[in-house]
N, C-alpha and C. Protein backbone atom coordinates (compact mmCIF):
# COMPACT_ATOMS: atom_id res chain seq x y z
N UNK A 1 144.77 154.42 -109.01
CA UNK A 1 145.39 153.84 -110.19
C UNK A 1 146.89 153.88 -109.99
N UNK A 2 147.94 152.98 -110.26
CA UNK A 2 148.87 152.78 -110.10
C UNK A 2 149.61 152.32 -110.98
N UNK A 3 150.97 153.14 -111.39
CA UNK A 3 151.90 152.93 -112.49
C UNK A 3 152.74 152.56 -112.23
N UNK A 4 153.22 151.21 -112.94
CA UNK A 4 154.57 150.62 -112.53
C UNK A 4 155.13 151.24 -113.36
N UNK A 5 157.12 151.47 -112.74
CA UNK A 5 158.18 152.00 -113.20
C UNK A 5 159.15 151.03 -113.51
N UNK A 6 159.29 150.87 -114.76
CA UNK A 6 160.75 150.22 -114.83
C UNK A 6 161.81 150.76 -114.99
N UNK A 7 163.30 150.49 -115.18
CA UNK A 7 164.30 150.90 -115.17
C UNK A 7 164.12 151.87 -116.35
N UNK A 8 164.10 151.60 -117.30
CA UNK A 8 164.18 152.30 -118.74
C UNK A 8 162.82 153.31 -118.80
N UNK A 9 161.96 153.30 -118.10
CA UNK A 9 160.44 154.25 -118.48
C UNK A 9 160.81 155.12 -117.54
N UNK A 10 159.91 156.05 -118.15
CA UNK A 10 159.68 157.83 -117.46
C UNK A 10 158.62 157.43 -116.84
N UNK A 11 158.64 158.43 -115.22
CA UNK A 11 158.09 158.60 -114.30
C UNK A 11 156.70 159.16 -115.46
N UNK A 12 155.42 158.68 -115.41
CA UNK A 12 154.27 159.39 -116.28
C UNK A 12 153.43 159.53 -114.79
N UNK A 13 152.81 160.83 -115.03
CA UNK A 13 151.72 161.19 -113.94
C UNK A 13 150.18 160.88 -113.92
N UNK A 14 149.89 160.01 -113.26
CA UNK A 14 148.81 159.65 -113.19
C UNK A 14 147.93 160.79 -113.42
N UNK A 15 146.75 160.31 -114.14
CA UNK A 15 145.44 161.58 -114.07
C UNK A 15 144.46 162.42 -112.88
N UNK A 16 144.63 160.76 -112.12
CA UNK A 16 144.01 160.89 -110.85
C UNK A 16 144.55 160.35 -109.95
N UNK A 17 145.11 161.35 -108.72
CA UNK A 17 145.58 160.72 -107.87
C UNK A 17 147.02 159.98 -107.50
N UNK A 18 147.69 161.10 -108.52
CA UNK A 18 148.97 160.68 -108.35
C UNK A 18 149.95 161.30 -107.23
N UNK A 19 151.28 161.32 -107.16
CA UNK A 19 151.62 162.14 -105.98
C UNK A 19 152.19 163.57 -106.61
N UNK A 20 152.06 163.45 -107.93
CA UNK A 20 152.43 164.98 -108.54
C UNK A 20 151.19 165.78 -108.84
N UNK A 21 149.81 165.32 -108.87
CA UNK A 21 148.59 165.43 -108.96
C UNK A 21 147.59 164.94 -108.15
N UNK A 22 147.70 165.29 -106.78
CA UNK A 22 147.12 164.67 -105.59
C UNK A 22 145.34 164.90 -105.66
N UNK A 23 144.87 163.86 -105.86
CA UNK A 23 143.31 164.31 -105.75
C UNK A 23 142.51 164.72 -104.35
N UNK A 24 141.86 165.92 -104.56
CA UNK A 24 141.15 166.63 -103.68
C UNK A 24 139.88 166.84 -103.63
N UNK A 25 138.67 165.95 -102.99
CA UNK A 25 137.61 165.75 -103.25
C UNK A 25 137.43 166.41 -101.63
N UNK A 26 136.17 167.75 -102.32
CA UNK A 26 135.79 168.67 -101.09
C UNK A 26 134.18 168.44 -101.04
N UNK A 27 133.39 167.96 -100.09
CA UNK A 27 132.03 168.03 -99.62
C UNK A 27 131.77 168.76 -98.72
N UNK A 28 130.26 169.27 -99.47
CA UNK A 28 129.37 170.28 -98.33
C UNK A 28 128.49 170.15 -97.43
N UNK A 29 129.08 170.39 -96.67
CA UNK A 29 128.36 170.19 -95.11
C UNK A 29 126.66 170.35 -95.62
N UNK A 30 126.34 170.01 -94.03
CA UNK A 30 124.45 170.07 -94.30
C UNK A 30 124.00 171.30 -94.84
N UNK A 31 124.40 172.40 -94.18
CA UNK A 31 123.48 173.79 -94.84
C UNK A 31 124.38 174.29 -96.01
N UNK A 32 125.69 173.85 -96.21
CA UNK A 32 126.19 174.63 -97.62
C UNK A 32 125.23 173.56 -98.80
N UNK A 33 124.89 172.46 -98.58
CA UNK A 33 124.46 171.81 -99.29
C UNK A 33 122.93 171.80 -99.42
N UNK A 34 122.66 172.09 -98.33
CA UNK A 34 120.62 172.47 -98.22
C UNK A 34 120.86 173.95 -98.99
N UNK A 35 121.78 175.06 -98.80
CA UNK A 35 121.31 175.84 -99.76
C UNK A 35 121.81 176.07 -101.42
N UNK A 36 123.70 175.30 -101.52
CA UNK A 36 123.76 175.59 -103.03
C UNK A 36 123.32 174.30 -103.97
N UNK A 37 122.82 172.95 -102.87
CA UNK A 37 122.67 171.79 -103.73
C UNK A 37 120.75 171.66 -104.30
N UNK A 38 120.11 172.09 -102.65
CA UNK A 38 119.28 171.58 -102.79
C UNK A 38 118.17 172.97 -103.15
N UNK A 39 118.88 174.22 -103.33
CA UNK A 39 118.14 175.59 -103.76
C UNK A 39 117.26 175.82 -102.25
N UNK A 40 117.35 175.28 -100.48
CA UNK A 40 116.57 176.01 -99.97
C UNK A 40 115.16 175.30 -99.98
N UNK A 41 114.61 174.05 -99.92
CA UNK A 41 112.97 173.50 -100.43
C UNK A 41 112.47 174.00 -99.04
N UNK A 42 111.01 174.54 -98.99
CA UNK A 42 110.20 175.13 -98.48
C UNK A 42 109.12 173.42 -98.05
N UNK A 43 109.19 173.46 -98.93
CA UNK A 43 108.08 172.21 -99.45
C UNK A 43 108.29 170.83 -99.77
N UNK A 44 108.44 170.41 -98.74
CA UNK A 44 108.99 168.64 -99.58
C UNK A 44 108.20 167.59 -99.38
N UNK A 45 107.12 166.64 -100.39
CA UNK A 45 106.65 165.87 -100.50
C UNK A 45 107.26 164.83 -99.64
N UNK A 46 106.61 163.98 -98.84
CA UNK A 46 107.32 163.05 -98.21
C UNK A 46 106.54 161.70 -98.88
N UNK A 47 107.31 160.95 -98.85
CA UNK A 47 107.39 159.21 -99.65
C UNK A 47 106.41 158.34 -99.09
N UNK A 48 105.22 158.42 -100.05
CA UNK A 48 103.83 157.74 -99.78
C UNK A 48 103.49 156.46 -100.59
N UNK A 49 102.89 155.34 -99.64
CA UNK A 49 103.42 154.02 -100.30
C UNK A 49 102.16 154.25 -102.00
N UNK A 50 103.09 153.81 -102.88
CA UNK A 50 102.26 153.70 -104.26
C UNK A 50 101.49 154.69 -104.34
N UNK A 51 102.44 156.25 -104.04
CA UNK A 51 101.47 157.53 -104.83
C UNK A 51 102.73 158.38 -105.15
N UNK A 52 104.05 157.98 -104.86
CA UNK A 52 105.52 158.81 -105.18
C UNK A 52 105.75 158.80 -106.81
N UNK A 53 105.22 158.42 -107.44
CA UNK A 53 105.60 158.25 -109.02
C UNK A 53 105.67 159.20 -110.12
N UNK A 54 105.67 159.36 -111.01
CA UNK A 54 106.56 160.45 -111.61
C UNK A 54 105.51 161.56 -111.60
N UNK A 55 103.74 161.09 -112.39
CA UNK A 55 102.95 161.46 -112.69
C UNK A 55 102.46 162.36 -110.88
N UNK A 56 102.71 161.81 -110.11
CA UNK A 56 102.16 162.54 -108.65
C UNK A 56 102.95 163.30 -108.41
N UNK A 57 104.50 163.48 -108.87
CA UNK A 57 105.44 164.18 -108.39
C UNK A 57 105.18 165.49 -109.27
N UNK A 58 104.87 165.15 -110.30
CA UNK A 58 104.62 166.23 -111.19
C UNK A 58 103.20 167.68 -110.97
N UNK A 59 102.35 166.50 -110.33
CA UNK A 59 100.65 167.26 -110.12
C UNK A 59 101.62 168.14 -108.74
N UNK A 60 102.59 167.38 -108.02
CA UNK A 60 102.62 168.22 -106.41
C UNK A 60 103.86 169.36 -106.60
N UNK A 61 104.50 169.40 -107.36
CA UNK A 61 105.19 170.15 -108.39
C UNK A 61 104.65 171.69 -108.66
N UNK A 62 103.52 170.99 -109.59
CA UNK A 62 102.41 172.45 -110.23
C UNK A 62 101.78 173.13 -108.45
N UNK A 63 102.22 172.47 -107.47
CA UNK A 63 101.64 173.20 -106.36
C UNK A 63 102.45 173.36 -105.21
N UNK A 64 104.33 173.77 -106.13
CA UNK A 64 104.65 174.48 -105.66
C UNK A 64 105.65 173.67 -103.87
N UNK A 65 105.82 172.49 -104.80
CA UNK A 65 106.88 171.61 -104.13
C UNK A 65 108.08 171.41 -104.69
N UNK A 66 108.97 171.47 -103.33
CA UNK A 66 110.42 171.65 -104.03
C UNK A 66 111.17 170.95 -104.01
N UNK A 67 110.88 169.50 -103.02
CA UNK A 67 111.59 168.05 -103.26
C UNK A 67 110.43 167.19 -103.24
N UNK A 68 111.47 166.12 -103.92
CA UNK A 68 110.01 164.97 -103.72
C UNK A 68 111.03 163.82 -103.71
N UNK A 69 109.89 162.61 -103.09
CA UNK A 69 110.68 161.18 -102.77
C UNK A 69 110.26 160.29 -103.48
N UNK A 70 110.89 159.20 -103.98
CA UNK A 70 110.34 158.36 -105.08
C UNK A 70 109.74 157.51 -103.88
N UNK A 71 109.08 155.79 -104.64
CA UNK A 71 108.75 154.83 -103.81
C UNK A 71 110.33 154.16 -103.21
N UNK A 72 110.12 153.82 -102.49
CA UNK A 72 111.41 153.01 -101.86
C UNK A 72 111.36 151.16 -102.88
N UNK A 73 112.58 151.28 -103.20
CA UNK A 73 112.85 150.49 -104.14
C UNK A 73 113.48 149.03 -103.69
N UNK A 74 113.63 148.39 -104.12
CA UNK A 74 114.53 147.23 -103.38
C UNK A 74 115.99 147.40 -104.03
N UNK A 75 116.75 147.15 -103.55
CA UNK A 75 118.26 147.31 -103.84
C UNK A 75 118.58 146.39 -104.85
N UNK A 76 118.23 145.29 -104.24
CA UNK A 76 119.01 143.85 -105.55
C UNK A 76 117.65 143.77 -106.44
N UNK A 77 116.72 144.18 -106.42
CA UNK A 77 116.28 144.07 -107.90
C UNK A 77 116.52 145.09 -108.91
N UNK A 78 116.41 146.33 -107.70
CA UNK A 78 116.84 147.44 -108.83
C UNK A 78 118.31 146.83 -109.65
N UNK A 79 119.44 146.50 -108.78
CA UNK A 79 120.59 146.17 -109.30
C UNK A 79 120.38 145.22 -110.44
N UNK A 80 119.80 144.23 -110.55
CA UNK A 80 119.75 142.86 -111.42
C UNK A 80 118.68 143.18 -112.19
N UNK A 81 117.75 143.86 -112.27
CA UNK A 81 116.17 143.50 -112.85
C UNK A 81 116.06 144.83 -113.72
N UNK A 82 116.69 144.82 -114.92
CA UNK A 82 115.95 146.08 -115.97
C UNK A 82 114.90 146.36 -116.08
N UNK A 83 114.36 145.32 -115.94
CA UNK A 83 112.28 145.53 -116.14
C UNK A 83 112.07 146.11 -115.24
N UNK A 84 112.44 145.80 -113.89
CA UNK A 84 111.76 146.75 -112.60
C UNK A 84 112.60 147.86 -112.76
N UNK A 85 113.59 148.26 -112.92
CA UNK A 85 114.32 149.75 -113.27
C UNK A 85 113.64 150.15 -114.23
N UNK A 86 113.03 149.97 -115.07
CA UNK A 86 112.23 150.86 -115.90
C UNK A 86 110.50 151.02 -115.77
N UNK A 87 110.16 149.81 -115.10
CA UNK A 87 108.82 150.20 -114.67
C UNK A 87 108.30 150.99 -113.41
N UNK A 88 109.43 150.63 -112.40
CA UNK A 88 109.24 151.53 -111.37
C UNK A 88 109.77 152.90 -110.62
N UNK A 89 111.25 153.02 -111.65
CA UNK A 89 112.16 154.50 -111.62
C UNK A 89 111.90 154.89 -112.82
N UNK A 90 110.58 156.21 -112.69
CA UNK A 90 110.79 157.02 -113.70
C UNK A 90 111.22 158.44 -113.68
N UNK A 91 111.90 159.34 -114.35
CA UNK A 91 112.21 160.47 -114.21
C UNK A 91 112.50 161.20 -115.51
N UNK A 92 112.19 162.34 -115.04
CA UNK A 92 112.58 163.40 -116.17
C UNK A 92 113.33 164.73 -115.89
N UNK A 93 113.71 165.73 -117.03
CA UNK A 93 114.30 167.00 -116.49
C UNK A 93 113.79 167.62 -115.34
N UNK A 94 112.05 167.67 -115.79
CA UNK A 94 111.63 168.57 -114.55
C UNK A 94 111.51 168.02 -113.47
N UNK A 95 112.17 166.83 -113.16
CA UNK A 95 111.90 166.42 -111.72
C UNK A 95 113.33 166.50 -110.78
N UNK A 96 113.38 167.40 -110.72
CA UNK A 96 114.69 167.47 -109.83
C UNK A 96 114.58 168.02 -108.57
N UNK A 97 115.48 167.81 -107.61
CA UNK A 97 115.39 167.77 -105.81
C UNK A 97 114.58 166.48 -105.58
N UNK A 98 114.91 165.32 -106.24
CA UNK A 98 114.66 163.95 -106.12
C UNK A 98 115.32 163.38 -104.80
N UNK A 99 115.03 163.00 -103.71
CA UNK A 99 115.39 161.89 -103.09
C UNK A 99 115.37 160.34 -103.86
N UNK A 100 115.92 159.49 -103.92
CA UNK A 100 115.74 158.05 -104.37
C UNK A 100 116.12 157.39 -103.03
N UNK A 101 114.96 156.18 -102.75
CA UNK A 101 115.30 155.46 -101.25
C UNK A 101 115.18 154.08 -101.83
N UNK A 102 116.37 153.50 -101.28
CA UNK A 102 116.43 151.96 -101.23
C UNK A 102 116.42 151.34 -100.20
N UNK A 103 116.09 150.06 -100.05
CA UNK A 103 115.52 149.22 -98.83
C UNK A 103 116.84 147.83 -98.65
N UNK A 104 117.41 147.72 -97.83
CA UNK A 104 117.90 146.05 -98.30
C UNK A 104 117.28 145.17 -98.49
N UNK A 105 117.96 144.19 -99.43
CA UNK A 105 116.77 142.76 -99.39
C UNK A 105 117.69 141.51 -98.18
C-alpha cells in the first residue's frame, strides 16, 4: 500500500508495510510445521475417489485419524460455481488437519 506525500501533508505510516513499520512475515519449515501446525498425525487418511466427504472423514476420525483429504476439486468451478462449493466442500469444527486438493481445469 502506498501513500502519496504532498508538500503540505504529514509523512502518515502505513499499517502494513511501510518503511517505519516494515512487514515481517516468518514461515515454518517442514518439521516446525508437521509438529506446531499439524499436532504430529500418526494417521492420515489418504484421498479416495467419492469416499473423502465430510460424513467418511468423520466415521475415520472416531478411529483415530489425524488428517484427512477432501475429494480433489476443480479450481474454476470451485472459483465461479456456489452450488458446487456448497455441495461438494463440506466442513465443520471437528474436522481439522484438512488437506483441500485442487486440480486445474
Amino acid at each position: 500500500v502506498a501513500i502519496m506525500k504532498g508538500e503540505n501533508e504529514e509523512e502518515r505510516p502505513d499499517s502494513i508495510g511501510s518503511p517505519s513499520r516494515p512487514l515481517t512475515i516468518s514461515k515454518l519449515g517442514g518439521f516446525d510445521y508437521f509438529n506446531d501446525v499439524l499436532k504430529r498425525p500418526r494417521h492420515v487418511l489418504a484421498p479416495m475417489v467419492d469416499h473423502s466427504f465430510l460424513g467418511f472423514r468423520h466415521l475415520c476420525r472416531k478411529y483415530d485419524t489425524h488428517m484427512c483429504y477432501t475429494p480433489m476439486f476443480h479450481s474454476r468451478n470451485f472459483a465461479i460455481d456456489p452450488t458446487y462449493r456448497a455441495h461438494f466442500f463440506t466442513t465443520d469444527d471437528a474436522d481439522t488437519n484438512l488437506v483441500v486438493q485442487f486440480c486445474p481445469n
